[in-house]
C-alpha atoms as a PDB file:
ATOM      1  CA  UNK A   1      30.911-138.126 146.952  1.00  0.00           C
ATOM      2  CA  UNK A   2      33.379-139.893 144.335  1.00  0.00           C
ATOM      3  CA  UNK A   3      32.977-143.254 146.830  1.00  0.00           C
ATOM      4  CA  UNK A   4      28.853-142.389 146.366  1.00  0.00           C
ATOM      5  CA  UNK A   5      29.401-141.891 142.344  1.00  0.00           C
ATOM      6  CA  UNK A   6      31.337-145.754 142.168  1.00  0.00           C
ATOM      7  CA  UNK A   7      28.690-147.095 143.524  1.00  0.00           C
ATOM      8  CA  UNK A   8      25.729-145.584 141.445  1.00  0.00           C
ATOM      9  CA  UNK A   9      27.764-146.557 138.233  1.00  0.00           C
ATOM     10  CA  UNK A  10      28.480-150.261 139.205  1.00  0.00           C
ATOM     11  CA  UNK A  11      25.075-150.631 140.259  1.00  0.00           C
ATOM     12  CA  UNK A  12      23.686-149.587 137.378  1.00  0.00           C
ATOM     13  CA  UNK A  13      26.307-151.560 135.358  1.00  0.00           C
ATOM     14  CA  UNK A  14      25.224-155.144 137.094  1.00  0.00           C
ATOM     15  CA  UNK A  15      21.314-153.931 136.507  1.00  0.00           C
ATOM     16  CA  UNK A  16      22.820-153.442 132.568  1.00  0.00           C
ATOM     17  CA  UNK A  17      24.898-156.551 132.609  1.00  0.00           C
ATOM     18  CA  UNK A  18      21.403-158.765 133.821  1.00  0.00           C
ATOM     19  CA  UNK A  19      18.943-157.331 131.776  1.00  0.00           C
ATOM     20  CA  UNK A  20      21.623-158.400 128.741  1.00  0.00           C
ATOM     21  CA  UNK A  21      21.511-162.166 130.661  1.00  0.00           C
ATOM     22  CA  UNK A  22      17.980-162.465 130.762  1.00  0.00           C
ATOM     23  CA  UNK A  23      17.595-161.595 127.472  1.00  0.00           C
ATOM     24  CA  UNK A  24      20.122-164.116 125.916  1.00  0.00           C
ATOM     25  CA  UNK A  25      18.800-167.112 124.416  1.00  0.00           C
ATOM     26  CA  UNK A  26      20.993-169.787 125.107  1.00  0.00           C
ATOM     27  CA  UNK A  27      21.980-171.056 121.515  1.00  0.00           C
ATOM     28  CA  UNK A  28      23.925-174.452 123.104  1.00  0.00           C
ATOM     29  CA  UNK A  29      20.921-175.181 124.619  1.00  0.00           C
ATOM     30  CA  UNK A  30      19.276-175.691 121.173  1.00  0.00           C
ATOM     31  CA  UNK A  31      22.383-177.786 120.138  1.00  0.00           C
ATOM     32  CA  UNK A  32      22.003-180.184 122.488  1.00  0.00           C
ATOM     33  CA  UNK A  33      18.320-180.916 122.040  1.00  0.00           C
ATOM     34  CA  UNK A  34      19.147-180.808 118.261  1.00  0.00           C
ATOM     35  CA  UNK A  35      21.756-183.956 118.844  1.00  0.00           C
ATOM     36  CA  UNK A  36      19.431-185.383 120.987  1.00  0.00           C
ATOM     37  CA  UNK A  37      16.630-185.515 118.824  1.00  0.00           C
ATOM     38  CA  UNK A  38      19.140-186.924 115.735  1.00  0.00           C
ATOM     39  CA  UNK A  39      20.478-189.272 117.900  1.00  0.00           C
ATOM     40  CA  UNK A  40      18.034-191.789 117.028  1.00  0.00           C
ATOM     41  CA  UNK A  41      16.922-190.007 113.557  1.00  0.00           C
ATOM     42  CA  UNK A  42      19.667-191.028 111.771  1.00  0.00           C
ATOM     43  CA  UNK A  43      20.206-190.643 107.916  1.00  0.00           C
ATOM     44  CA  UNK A  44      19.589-193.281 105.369  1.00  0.00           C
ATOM     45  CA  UNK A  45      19.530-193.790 101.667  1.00  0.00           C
ATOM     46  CA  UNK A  46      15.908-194.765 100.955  1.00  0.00           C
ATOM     47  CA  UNK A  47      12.681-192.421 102.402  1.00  0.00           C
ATOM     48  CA  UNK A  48      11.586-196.137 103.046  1.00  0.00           C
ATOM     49  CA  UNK A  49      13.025-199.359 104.031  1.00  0.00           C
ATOM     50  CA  UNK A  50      13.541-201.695 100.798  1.00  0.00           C
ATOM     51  CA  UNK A  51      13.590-205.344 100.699  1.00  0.00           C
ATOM     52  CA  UNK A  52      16.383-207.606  99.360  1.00  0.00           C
ATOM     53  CA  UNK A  53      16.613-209.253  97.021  1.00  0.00           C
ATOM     54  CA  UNK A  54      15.911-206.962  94.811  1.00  0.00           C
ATOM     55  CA  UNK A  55      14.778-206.678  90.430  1.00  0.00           C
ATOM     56  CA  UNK A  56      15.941-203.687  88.515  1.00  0.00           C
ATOM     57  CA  UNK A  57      14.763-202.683  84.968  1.00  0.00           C
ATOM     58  CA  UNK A  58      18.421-203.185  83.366  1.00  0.00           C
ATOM     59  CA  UNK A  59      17.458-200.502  80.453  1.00  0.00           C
ATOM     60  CA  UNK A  60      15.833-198.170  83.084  1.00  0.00           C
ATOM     61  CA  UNK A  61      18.811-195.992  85.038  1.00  0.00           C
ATOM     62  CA  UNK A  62      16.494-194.683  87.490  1.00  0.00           C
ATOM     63  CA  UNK A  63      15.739-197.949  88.839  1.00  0.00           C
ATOM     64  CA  UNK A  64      19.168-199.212  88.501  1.00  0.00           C
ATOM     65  CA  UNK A  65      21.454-196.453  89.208  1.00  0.00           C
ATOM     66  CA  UNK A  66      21.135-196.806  92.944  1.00  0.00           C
ATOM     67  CA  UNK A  67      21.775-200.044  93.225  1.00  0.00           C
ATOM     68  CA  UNK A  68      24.625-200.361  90.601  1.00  0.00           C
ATOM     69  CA  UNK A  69      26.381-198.003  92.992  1.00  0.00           C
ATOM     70  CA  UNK A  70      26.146-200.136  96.392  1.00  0.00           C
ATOM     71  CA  UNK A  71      27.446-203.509  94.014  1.00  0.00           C
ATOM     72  CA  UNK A  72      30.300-201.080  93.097  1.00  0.00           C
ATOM     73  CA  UNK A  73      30.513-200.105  96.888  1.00  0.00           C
ATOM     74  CA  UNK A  74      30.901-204.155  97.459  1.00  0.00           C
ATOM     75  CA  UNK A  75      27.805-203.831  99.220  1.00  0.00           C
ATOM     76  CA  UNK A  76      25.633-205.346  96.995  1.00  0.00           C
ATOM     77  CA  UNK A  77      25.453-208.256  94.043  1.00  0.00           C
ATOM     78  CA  UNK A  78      24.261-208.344  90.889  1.00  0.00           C
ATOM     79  CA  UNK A  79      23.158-210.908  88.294  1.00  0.00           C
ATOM     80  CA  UNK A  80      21.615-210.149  84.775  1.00  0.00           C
ATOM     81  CA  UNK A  81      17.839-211.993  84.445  1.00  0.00           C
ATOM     82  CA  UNK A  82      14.715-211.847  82.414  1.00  0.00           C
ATOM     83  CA  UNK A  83      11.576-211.102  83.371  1.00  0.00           C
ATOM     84  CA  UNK A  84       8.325-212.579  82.154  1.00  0.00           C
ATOM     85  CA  UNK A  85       5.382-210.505  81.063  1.00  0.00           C
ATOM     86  CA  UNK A  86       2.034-211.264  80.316  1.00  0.00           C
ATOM     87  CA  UNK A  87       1.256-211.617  75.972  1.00  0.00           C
ATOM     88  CA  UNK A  88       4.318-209.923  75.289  1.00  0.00           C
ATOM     89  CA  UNK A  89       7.585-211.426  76.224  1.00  0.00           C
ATOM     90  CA  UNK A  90       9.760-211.271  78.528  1.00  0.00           C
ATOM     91  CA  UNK A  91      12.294-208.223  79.513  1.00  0.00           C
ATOM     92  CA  UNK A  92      15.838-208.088  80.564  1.00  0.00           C
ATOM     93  CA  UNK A  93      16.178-207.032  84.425  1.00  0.00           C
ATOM     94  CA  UNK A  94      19.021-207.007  87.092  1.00  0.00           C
ATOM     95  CA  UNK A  95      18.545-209.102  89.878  1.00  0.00           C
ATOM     96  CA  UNK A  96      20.361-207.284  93.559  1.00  0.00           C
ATOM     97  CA  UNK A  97      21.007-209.322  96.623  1.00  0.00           C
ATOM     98  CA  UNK A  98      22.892-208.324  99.703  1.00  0.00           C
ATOM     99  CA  UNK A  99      26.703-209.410 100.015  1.00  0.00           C
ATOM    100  CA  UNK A 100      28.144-210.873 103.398  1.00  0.00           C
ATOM    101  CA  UNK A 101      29.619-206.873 103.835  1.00  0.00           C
ATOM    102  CA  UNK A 102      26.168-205.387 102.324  1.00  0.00           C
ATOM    103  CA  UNK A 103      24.340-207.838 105.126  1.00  0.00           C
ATOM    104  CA  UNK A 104      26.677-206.182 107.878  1.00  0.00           C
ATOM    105  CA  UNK A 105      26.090-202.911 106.398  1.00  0.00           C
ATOM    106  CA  UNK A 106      22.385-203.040 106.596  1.00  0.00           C
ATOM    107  CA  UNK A 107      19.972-201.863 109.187  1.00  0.00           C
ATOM    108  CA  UNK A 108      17.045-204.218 109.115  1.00  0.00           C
ATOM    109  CA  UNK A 109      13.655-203.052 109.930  1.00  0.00           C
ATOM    110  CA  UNK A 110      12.734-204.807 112.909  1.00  0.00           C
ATOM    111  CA  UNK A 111       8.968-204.553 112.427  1.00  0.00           C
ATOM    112  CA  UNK A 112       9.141-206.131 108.318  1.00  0.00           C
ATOM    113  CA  UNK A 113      11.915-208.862 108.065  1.00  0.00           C
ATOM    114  CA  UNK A 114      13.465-208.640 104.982  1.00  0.00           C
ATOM    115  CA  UNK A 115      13.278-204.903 104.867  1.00  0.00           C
ATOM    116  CA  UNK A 116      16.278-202.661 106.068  1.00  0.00           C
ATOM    117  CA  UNK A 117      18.104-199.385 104.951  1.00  0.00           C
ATOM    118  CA  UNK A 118      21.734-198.181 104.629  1.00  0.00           C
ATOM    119  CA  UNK A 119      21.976-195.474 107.167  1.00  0.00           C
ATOM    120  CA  UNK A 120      25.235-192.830 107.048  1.00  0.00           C
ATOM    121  CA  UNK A 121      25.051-192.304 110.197  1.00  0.00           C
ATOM    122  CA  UNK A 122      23.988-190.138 112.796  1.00  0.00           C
ATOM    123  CA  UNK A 123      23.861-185.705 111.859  1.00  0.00           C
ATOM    124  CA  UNK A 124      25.706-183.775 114.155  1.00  0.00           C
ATOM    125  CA  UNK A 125      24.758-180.121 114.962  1.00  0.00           C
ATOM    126  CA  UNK A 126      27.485-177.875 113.453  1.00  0.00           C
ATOM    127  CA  UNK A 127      25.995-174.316 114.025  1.00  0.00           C
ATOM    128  CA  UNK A 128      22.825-172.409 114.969  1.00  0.00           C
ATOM    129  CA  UNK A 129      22.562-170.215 112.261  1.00  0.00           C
ATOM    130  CA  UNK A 130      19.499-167.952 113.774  1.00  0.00           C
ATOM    131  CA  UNK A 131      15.816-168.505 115.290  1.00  0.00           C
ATOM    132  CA  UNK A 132      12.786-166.771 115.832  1.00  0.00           C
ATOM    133  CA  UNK A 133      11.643-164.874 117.693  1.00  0.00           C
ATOM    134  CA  UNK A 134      14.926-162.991 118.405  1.00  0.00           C
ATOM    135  CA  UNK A 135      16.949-162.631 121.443  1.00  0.00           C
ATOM    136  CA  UNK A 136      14.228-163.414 123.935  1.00  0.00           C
ATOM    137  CA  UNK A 137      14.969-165.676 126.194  1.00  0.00           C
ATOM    138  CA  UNK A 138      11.481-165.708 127.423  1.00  0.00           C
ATOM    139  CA  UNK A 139       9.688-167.129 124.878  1.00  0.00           C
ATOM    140  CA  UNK A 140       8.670-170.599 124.903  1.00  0.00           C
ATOM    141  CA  UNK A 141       8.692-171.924 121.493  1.00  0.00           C
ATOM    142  CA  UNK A 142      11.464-170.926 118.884  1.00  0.00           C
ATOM    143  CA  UNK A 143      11.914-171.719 114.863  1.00  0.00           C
ATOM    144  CA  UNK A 144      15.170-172.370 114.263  1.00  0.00           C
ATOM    145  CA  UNK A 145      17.842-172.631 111.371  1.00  0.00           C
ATOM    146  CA  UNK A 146      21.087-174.756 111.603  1.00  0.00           C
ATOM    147  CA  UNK A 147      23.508-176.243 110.176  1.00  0.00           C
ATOM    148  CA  UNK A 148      24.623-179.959 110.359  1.00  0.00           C
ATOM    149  CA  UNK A 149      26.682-182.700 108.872  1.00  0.00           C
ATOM    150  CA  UNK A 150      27.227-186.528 108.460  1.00  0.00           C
ATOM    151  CA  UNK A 151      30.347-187.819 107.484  1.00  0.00           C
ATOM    152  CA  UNK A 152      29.716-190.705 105.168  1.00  0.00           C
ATOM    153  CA  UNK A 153      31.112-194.248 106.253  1.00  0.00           C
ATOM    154  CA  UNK A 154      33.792-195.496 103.589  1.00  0.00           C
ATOM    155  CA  UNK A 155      31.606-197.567 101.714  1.00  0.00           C
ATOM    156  CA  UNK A 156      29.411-194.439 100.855  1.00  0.00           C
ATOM    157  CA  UNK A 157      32.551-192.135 100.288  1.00  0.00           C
ATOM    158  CA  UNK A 158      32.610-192.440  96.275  1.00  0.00           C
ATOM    159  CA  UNK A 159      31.792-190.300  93.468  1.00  0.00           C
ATOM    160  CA  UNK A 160      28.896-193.307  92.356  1.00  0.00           C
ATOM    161  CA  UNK A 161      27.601-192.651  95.594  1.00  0.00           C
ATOM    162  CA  UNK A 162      27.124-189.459  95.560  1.00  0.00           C
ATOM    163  CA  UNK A 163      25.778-189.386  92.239  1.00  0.00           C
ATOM    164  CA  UNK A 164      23.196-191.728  92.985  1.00  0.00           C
ATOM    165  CA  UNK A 165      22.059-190.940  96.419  1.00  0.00           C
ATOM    166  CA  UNK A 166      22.392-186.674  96.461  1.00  0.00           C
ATOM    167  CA  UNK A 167      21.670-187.564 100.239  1.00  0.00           C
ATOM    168  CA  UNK A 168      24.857-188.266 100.700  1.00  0.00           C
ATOM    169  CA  UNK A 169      26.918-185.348  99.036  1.00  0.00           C
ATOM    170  CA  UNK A 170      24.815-182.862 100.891  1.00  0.00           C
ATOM    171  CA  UNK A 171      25.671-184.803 104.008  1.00  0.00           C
ATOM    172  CA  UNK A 172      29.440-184.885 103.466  1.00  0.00           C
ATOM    173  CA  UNK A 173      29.060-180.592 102.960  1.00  0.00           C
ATOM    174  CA  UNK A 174      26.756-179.656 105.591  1.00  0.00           C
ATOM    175  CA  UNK A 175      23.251-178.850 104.879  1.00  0.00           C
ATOM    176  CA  UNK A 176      20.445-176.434 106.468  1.00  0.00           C
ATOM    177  CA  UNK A 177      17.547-177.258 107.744  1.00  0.00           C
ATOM    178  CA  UNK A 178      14.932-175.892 110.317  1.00  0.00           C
ATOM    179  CA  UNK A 179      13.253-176.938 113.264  1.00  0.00           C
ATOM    180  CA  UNK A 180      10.383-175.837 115.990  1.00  0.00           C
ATOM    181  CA  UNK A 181      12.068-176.328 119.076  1.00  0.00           C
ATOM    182  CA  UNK A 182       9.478-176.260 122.172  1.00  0.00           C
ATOM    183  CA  UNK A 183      10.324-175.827 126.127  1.00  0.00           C
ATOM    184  CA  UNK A 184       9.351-178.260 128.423  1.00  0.00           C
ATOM    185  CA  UNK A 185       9.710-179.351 131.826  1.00  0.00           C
ATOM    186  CA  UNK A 186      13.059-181.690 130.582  1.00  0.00           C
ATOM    187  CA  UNK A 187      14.575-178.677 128.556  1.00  0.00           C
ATOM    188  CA  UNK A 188      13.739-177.782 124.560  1.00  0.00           C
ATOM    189  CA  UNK A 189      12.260-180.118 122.486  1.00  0.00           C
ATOM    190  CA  UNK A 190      12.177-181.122 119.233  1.00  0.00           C
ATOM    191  CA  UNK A 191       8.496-180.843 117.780  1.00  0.00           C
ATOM    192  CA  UNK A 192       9.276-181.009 114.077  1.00  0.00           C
ATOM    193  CA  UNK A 193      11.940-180.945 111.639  1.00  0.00           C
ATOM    194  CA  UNK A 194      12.015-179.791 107.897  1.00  0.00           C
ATOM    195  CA  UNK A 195      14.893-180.280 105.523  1.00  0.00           C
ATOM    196  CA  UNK A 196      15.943-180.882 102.159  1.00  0.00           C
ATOM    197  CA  UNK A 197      13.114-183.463 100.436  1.00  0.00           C
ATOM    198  CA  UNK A 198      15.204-186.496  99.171  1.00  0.00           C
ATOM    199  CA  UNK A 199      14.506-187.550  95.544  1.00  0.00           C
ATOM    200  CA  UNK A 200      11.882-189.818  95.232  1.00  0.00           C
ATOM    201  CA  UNK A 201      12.936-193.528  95.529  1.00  0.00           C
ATOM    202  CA  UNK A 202      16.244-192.411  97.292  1.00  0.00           C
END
C-alpha cells in the first residue's frame, strides 16, 4: 500500500514538474538572438553617415558642439574659415577634417565614399527584463523588454562626449529597449527593434 502511495505521488510530481517545463519560456534563448541580431547593428554617433571634411556654423553650438568634441577626442581637426554668401557677406564657420587617429577611428560607408560614422561598438544583452505574452512557451511570437549596454571605446569616454552625443552616456549606463522576437525554423528572430530616438543630427 505505502510502496503503491510512492508511486502515485512521484508520478504525479514528474506530470507537475513537466507541465512547469513546457510552460517555461526560455529567456537565454531570447539573449542569444538579441546578440545575434546586434552583432552587426552596432551603435554609432550619427542616425546617418556624414561626410568629411566637414563646415560648422562657428556661432551656431548645435552644429558645432558635436564636432568640437571628437577634435577634443583627437579624432578630429579644426580650422576657423569664412563662408561666402550671396548679397550679404560672408560668415565665420569651422572647417572639420579627419585626423590620421579620427581616419582609423572611422567606419566608412562602403556604398558613399567619403561618408562613414563613429560606431561605439557593438550592445550586448545584459538582462531580459519581461515579454509578452507570459510564460507560454508555446507561443510563436513574443514582445520583449531588455536591457543592454555598450561600453564606450576611450576616445568616446569623456564628459564632452557625452554631452554632445547623449548616445553615448545612455550606452555607458545601460538602456531599455524592446523588441518583437519571432520563431522560425533557425530559432527566434529578430523582426524589429524600438529604442530610445537619438537627437536629431546625432
Amino acid at each position: 500500500m505505502r510502496t503503491a502511495i510512492l508511486t502515485i505521488v512521484l508520478t504525479a510530481a514528474a506530470a507537475l514538474t513537466a507541465g512547469c517545463h513546457t510552460n517555461t519560456v526560455d529567456t537565454f534563448a531570447f539573449k542569444s538572438a538579441l546578440n545575434t541580431y546586434y552583432a552587426s547593428h552596432p551603435d554609432c554617433l550619427w542616425n546617418q553617415p556624414v561626410k568629411f571634411p566637414a563646415q560648422a556654423d562657428s556661432s551656431d553650438e548645435s552644429q558645432t558642439k558635436g564636432f568640437d568634441a571628437l577634435t577634443d577626442a583627437g579624432l578630429m581637426n579644426r580650422t576657423p574659415g569664412e563662408k561666402q554668401r550671396f548679397l550679404i557677406g560672408s560668415k565665420r564657420v569651422n572647417n572639420y577634417d579627419l585626423s590620421d587617429k579620427g581616419r582609423s577611428a572611422r567606419v566608412a560607408d562602403p556604398a558613399e565614399p567619403g561618408y562613414g560614422n563613429f560606431c561605439l561598438g557593438t550592445p550586448q544583452i545584459k538582462s531580459i527584463e519581461s515579454y509578452v505574452p507570459g510564460n507560454d512557451s508555446s507561443a510563436s511570437q513574443y514582445s520583449v523588454i531588455y536591457r543592454y549596454a555598450v561600453p564606450p571605446p576611450s576616445w568616446a569616454n569623456t564628459s564632452e562626449m557625452k554631452t554632445a552625443f547623449p548616445l553615448v552616456a545612455r550606452d555607458s549606463d545601460g538602456q531599455e529597449a524592446t523588441a518583437t522576437l519571432a520563431k522560425s525554423s533557425n530559432g527566434w528572430q529578430v523582426q524589429n527593434v524600438s529604442q530610445p530616438t537619438q537627437p536629431s543630427g546625432q
